[in-house]
Protein backbone atom coordinates (compact mmCIF):
# COMPACT_ATOMS: atom_id res chain seq x y z
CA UNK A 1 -180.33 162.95 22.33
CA UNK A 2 -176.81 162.09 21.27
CA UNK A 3 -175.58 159.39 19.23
CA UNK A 4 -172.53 157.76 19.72
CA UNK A 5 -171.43 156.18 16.48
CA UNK A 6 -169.05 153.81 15.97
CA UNK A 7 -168.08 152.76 12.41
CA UNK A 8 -165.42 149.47 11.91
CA UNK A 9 -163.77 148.49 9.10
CA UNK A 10 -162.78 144.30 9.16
CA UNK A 11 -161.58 142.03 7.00
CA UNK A 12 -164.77 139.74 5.49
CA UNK A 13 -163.15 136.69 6.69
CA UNK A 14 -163.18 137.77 10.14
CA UNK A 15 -166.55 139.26 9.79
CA UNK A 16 -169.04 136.50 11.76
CA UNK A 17 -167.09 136.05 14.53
CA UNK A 18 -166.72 139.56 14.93
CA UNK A 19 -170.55 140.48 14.92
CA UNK A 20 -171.29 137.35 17.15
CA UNK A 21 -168.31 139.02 20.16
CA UNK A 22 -170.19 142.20 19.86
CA UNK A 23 -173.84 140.90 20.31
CA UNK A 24 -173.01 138.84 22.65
CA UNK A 25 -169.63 140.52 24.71
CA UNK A 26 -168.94 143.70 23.89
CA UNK A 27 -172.60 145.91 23.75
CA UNK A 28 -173.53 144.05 26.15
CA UNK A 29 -170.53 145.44 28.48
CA UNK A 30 -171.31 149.07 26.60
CA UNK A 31 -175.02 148.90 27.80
CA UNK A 32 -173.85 147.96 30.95
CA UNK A 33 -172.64 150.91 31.89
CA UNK A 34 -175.59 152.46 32.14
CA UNK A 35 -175.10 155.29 30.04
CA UNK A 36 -176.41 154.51 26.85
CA UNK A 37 -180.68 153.41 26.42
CA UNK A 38 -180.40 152.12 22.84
CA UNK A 39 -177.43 150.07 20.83
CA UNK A 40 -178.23 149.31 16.68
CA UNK A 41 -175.91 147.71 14.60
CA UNK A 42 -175.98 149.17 10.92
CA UNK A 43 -174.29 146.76 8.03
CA UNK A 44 -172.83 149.51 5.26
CA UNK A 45 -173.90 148.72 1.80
CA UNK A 46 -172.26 150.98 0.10
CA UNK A 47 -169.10 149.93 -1.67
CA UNK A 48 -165.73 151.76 -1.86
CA UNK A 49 -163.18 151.13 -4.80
CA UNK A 50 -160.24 151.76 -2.19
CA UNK A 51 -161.94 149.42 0.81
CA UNK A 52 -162.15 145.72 0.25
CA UNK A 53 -163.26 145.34 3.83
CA UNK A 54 -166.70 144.82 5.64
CA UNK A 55 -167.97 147.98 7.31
CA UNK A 56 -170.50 148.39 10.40
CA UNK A 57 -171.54 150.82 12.32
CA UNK A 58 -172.90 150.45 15.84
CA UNK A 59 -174.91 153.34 16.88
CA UNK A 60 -175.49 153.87 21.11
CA UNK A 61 -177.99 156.07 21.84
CA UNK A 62 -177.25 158.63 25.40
CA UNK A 63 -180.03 161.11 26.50
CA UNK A 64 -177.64 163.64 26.90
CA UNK A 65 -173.60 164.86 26.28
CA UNK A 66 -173.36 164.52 30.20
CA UNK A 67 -173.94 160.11 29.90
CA UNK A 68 -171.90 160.16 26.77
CA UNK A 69 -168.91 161.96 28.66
CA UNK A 70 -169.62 159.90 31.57
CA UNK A 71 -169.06 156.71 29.18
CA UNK A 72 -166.30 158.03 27.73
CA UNK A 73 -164.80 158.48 31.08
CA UNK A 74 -165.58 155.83 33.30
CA UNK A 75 -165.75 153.38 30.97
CA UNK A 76 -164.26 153.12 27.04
CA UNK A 77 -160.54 152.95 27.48
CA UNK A 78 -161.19 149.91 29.33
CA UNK A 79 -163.38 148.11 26.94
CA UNK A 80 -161.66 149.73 23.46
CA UNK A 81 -158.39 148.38 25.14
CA UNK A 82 -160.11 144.93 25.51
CA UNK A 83 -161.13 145.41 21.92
CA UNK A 84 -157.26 146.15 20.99
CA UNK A 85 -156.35 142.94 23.11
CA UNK A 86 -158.64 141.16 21.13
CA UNK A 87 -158.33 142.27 17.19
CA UNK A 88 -155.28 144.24 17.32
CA UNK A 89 -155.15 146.09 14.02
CA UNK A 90 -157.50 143.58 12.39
CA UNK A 91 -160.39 145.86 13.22
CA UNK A 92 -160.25 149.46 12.38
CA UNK A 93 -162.57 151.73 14.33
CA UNK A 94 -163.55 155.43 13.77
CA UNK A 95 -165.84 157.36 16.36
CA UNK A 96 -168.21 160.56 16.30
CA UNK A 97 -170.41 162.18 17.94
CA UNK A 98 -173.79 163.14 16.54
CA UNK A 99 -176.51 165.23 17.96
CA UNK A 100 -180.64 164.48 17.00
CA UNK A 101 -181.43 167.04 15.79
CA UNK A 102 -185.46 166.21 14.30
């Protein structure tokens, strides 16, 4: 299995609206595609001196690299550039790639 992990870094201010979009827009559209048969969203409790923002991480679970390419593909530049549309800069998004191992 592969794990496609998604961790964003918002402003707390912005944080609510935010998490509603993506429960109710945006994994939605990811799961959608088909490629993906899980989607958890992860709250990071851990605090940084240098980060005064609110961190998630939204974890998709493929069954193999093949879906995840396939997603990557077919299908993110058109919903991260929806995301961009939306939140500009106000949302700061890192991705990797993570193989179960156990």
């Amino acid at each position: 299995m592969i794990i496609y992990n998604v961790t964003c870094n918002l402003h707390p201010r912005m944080a609510e609206e935010w998490l509603a979009w993506m429960k109710e827009e945006h994994i939605p559209e990811v799961m959608q595609s088909g490629c993906f048969t899980e989607c958890k969203i992860l709250k990071l409790l851990t605090e940084a001196e240098d980060n005064d923002g609110v961190n998630y991480a939204i974890q998709y679970t493929a069954p193999n690299l093949g879906s995840y390419h396939q997603y990557r593909d077919e299908f993110a530049p058109a919903l991260q550039a929806k995301t961009k549309a939306k939140y500009g800069d106000d949302v700061l998004a890192y991705r990797s790639l993570l193989e179960v191992i156990m």
